[in-house]
C-alpha atoms as a PDB file:
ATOM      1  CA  UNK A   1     -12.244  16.880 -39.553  1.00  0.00           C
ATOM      2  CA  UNK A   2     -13.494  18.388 -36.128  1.00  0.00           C
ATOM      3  CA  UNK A   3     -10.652  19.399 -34.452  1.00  0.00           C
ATOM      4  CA  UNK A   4      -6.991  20.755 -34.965  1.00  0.00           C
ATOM      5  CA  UNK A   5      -4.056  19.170 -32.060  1.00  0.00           C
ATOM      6  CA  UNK A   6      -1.140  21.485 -31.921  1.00  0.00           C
ATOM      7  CA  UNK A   7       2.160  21.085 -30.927  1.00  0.00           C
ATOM      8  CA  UNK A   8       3.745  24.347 -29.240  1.00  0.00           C
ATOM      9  CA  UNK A   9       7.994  24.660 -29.311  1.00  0.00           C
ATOM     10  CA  UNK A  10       9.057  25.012 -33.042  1.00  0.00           C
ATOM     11  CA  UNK A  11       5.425  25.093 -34.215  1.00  0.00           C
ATOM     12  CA  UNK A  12       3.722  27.859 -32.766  1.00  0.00           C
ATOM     13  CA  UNK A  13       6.793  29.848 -31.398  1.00  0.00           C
ATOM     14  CA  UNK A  14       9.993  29.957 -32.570  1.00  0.00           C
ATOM     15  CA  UNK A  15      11.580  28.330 -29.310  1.00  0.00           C
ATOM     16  CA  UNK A  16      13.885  26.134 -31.371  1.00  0.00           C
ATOM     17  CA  UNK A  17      16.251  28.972 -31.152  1.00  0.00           C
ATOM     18  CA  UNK A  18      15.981  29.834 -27.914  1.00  0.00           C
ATOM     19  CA  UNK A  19      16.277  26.337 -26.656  1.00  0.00           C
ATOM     20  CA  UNK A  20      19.814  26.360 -28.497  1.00  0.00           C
ATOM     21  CA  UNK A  21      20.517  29.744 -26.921  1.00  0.00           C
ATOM     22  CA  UNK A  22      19.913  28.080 -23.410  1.00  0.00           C
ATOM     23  CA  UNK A  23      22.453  25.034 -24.269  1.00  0.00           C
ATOM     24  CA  UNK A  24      24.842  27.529 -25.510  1.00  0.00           C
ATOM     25  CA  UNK A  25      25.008  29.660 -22.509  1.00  0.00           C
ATOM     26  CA  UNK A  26      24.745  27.052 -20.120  1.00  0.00           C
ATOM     27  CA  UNK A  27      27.525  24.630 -21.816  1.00  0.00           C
ATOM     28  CA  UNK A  28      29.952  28.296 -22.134  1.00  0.00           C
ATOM     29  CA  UNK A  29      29.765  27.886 -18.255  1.00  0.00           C
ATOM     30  CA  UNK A  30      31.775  25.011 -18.892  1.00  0.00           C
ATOM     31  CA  UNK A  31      33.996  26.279 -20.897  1.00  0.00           C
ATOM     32  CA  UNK A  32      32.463  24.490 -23.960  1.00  0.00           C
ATOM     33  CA  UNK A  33      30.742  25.522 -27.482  1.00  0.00           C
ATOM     34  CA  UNK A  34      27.694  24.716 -28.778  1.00  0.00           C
ATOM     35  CA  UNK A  35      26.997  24.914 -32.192  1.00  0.00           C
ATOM     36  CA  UNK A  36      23.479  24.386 -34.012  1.00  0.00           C
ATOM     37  CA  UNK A  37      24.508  21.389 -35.638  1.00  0.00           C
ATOM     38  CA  UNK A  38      24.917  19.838 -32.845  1.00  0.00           C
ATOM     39  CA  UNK A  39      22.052  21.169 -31.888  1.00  0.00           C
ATOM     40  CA  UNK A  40      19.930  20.011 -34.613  1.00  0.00           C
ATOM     41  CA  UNK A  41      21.194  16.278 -34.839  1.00  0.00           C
ATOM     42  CA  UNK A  42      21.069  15.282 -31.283  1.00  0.00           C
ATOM     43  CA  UNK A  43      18.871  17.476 -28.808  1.00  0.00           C
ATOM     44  CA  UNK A  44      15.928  19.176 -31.342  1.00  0.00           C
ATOM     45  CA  UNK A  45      13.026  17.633 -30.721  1.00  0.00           C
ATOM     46  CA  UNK A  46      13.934  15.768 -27.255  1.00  0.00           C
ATOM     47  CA  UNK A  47      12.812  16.840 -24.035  1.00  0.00           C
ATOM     48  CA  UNK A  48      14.637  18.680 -21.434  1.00  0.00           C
ATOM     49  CA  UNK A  49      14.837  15.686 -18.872  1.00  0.00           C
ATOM     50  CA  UNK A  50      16.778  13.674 -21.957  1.00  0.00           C
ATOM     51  CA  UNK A  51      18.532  16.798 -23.062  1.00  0.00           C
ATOM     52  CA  UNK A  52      20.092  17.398 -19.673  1.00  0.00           C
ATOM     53  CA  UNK A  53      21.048  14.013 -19.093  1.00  0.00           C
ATOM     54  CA  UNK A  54      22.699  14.257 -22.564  1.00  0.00           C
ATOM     55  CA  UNK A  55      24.583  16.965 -21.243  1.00  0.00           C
ATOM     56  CA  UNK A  56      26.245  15.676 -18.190  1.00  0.00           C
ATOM     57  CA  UNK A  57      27.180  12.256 -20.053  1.00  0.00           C
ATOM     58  CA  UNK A  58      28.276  14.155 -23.191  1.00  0.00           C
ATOM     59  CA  UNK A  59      30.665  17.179 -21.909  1.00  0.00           C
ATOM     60  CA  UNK A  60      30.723  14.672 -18.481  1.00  0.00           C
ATOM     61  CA  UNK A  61      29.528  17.815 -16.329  1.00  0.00           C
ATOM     62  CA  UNK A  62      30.461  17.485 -12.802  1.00  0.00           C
ATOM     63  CA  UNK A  63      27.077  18.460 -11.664  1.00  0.00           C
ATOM     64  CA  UNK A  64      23.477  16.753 -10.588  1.00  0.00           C
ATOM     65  CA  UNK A  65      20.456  16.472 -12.827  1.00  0.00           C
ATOM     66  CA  UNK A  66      18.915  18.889 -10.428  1.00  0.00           C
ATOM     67  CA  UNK A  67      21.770  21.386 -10.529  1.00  0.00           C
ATOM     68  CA  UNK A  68      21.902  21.949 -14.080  1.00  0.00           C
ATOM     69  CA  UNK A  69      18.023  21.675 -14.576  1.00  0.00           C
ATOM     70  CA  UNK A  70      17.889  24.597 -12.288  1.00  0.00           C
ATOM     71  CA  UNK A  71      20.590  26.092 -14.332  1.00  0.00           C
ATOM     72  CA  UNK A  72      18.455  25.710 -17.132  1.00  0.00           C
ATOM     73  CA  UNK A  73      15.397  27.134 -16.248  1.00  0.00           C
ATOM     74  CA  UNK A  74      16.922  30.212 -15.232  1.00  0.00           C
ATOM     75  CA  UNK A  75      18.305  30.727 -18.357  1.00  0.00           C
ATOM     76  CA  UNK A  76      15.432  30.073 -20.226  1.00  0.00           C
ATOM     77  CA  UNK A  77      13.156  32.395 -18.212  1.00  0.00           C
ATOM     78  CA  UNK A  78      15.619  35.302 -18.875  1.00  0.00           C
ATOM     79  CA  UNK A  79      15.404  34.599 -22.747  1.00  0.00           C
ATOM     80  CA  UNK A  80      11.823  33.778 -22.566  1.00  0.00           C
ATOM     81  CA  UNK A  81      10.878  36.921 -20.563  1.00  0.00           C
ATOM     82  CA  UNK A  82      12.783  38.960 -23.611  1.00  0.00           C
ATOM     83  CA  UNK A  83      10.506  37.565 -25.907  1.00  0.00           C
ATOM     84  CA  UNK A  84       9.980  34.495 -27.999  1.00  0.00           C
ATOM     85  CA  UNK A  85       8.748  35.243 -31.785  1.00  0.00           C
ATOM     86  CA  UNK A  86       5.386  33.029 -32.997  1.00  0.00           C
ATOM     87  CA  UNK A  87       5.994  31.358 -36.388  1.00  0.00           C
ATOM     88  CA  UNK A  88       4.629  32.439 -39.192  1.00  0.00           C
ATOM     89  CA  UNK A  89       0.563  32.092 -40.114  1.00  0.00           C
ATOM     90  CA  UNK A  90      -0.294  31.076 -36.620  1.00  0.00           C
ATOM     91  CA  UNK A  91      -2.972  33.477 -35.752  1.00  0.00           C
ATOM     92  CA  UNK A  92      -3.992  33.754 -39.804  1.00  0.00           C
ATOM     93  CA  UNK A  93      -4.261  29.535 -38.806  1.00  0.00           C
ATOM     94  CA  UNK A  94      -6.264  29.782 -35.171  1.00  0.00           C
ATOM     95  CA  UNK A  95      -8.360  32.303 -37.004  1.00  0.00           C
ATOM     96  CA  UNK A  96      -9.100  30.282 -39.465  1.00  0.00           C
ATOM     97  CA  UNK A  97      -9.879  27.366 -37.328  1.00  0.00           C
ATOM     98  CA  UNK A  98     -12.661  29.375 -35.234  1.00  0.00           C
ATOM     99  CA  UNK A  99     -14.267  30.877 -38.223  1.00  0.00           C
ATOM    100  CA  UNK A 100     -14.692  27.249 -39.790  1.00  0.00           C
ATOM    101  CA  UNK A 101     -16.069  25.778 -35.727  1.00  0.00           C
ATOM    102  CA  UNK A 102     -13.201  23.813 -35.593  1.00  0.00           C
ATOM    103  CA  UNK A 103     -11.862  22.509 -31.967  1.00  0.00           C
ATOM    104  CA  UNK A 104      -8.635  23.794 -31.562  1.00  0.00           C
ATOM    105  CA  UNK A 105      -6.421  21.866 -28.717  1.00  0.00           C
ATOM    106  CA  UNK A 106      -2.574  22.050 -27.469  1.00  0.00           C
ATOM    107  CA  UNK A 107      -0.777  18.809 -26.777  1.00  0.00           C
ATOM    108  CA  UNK A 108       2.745  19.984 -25.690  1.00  0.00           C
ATOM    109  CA  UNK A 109       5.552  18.734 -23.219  1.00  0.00           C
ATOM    110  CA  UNK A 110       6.024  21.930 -22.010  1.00  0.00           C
ATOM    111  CA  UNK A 111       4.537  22.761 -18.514  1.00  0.00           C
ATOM    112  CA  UNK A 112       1.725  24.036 -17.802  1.00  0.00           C
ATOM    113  CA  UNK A 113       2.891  27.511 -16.371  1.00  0.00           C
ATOM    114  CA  UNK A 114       4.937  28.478 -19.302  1.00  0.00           C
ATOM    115  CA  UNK A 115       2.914  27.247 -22.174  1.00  0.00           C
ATOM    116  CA  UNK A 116      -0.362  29.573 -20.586  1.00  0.00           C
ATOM    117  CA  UNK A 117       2.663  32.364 -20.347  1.00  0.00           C
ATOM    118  CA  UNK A 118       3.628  32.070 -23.816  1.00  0.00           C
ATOM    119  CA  UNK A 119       0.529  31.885 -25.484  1.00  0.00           C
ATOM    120  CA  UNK A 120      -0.841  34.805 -23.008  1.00  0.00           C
ATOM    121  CA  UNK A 121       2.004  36.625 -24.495  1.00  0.00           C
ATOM    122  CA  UNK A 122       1.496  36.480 -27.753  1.00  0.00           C
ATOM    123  CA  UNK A 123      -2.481  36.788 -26.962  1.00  0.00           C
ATOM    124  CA  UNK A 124      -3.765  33.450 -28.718  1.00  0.00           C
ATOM    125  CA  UNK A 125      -4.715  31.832 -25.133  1.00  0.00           C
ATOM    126  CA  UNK A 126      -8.422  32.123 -26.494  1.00  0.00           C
ATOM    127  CA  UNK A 127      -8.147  30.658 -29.219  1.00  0.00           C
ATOM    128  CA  UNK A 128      -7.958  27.061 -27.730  1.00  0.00           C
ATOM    129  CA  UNK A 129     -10.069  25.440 -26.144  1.00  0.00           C
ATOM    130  CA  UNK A 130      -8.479  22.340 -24.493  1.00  0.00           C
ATOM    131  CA  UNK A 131      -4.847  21.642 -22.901  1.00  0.00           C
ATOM    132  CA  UNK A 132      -2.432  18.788 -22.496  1.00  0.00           C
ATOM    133  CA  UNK A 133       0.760  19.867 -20.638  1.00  0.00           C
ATOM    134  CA  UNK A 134       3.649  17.662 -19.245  1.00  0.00           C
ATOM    135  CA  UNK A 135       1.981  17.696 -15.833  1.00  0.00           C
ATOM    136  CA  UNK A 136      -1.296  15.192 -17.699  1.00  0.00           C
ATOM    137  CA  UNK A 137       0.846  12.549 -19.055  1.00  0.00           C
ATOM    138  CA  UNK A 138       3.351   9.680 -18.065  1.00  0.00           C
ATOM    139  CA  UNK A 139       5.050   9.249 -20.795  1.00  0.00           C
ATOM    140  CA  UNK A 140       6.475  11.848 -23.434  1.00  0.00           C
ATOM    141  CA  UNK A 141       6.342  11.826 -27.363  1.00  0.00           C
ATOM    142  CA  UNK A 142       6.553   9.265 -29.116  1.00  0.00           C
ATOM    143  CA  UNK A 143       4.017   8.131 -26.823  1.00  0.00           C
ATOM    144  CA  UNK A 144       0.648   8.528 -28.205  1.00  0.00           C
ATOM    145  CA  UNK A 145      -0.518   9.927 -25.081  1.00  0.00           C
ATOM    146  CA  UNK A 146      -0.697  13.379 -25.009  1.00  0.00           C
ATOM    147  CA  UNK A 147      -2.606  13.211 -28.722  1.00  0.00           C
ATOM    148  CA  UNK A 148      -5.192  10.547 -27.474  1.00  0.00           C
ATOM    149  CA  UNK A 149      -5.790  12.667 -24.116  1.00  0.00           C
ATOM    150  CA  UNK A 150      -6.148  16.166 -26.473  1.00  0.00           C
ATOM    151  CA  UNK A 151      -8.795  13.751 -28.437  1.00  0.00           C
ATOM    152  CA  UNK A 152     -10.197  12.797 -25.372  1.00  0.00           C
ATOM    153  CA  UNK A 153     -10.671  16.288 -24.058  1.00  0.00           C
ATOM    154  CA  UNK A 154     -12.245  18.006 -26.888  1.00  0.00           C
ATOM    155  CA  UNK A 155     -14.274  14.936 -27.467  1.00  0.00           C
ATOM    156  CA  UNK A 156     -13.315  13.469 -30.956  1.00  0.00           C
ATOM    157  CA  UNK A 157     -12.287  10.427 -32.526  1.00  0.00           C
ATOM    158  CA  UNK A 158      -8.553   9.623 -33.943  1.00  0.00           C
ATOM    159  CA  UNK A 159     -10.137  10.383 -37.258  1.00  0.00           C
ATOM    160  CA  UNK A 160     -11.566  13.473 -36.937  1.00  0.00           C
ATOM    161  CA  UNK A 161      -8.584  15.289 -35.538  1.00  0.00           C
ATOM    162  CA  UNK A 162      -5.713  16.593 -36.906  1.00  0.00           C
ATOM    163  CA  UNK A 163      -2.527  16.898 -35.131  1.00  0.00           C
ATOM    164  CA  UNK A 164       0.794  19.833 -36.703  1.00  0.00           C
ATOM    165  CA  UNK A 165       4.031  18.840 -35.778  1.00  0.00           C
ATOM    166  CA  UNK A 166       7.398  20.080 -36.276  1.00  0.00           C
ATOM    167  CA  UNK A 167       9.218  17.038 -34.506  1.00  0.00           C
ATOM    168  CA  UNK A 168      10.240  13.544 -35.716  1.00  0.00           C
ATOM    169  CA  UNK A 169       9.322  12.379 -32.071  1.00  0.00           C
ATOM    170  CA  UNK A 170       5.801  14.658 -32.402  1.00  0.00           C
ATOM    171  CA  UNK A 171       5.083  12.732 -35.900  1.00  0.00           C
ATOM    172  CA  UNK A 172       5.736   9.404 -34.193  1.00  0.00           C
ATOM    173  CA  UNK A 173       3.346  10.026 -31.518  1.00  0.00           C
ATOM    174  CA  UNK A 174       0.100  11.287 -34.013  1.00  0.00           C
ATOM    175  CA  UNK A 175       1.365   8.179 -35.824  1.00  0.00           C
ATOM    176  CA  UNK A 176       1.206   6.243 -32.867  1.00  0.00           C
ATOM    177  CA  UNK A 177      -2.014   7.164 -32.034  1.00  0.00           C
ATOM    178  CA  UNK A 178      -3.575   7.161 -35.553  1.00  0.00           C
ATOM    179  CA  UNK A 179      -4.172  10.127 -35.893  1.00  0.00           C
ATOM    180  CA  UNK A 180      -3.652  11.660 -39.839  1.00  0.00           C
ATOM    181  CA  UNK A 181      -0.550  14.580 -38.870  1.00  0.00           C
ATOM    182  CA  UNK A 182       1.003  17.460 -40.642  1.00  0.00           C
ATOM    183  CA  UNK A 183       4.139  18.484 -40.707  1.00  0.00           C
ATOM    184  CA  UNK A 184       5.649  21.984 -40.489  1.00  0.00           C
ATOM    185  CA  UNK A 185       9.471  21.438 -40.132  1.00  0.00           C
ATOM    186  CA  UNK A 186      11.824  23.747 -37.858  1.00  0.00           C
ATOM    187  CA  UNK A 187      15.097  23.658 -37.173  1.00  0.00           C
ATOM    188  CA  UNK A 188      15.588  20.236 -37.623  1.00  0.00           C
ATOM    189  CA  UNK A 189      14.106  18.839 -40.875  1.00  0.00           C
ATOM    190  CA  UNK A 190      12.569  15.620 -40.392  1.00  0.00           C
ATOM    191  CA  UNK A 191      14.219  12.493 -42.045  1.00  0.00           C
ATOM    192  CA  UNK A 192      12.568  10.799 -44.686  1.00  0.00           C
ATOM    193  CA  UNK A 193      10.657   7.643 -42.867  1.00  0.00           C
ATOM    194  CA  UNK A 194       9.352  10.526 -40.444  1.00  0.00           C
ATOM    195  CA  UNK A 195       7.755  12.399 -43.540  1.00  0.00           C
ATOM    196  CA  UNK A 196       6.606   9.357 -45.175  1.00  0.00           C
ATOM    197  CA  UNK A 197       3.971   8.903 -41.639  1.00  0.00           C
ATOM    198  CA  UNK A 198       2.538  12.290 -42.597  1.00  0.00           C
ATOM    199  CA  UNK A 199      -0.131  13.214 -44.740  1.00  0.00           C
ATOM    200  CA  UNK A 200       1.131  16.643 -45.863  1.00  0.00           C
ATOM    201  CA  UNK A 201       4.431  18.806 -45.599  1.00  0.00           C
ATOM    202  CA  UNK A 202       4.012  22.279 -45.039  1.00  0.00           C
ATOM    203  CA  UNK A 203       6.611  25.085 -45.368  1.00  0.00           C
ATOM    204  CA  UNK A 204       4.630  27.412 -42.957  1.00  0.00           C
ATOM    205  CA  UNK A 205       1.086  27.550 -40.780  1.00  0.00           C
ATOM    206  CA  UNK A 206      -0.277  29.598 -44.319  1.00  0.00           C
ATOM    207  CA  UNK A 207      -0.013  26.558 -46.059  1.00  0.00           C
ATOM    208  CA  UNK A 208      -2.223  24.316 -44.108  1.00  0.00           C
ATOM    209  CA  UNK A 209      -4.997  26.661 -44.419  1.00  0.00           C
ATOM    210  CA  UNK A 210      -4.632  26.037 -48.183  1.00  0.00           C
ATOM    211  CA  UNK A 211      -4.574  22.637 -47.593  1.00  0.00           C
ATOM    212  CA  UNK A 212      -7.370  22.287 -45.268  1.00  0.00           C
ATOM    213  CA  UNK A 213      -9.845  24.694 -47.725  1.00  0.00           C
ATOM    214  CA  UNK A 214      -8.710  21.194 -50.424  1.00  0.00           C
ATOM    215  CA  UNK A 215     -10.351  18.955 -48.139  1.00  0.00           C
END
């Protein structure tokens, strides 16, 4: 293996919870709750653009696409700018990574702009060396996409990368792109045909260093 893919919301940060925060806050507006079950079943995992339009057919909010998009990046840059926690073993992981001359690339549907805030944040920007935001692709996880352009840019084969996931729609896409994935569940625990596409289950980042020094 010559290169480790990584996923950002729910694998690197913890922005599982803040994405339910957002939903919560925005759907009180409405004079609605939002509980993490609900959370968990129908909107972890999915992009904003599907989450949104979720929304308005779901609580049948009498407001555009744009509106409440707007709404919802205003919430999440207040949260955001209070903080968002990185999940355990990530830097013990990118460390690890660097020290072995592994490539180390992120392959998120997040923008640009707040992915390179995040990570500046947390100071782990240096630690990669390639990007694939939501701005380089047409079509979002499961599409294999954003994995086969993260191969592309740091200039490796399928088979010698490695792509960590938290996501049933992240494992789909590695899948779909044949690429061997791990996964490192969040919030939502993957369901069992998801798992079954992986080669490994991880409870944190730790762990895949111990299952990377195996290989």
């Amino acid at each position: 293996m010559k290169a480790a893919i990584f996923d950002l919301d729910g694998l690197l940060v913890d922005t599982e919870i803040v994405s339910l925060k957002i939903y919560q806050e925005l759907l009180s507006e409405y004079g609605y709750s939002f509980t993490k079950e609900e959370y968990a079943k129908h909107y972890s995992g999915k992009t904003e653009k599907e989450n949104i339009k979720r929304f308005i057919d779901t609580y049948n909010l009498s407001v555009s696409y744009q509106e409440c998009l707007d709404e919802v990046l205003n919430i999440e840059r207040k949260l955001i700018s209070q903080g968002v926690e990185l999940k355990v073993g990530v830097k013990s992981l990118l460390m690890y990574l660097k020290e072995n001359n592994y490539k180390v690339a992120l392959a998120t549907s997040s923008t640009k702009d707040r992915a390179i805030s995040i990570l500046k944040g947390h100071d782990i920007l240096s630690y990669f060396d390639e990007f694939v935001f939501s701005e380089d692709v047409t079509l979002s996880k499961p599409n294999p996409e954003v994995f086969l352009k993260a191969c592309e840019k740091t200039n490796v084969s399928t088979n010698e990368a490695i792509v960590l996931e938290d996501s049933e729609n992240g494992i789909m896409a590695a899948y779909n792109a044949h690429i061997p994935v791990i996964c490192i569940p969040d919030m939502k625990r993957p369901a069992k045909e998801y798992l079954e596409k992986t080669i490994a289950v991880c409870k944190t980042l730790n762990d895949v260093i111990d299952y990377l020094k195996t290989k």
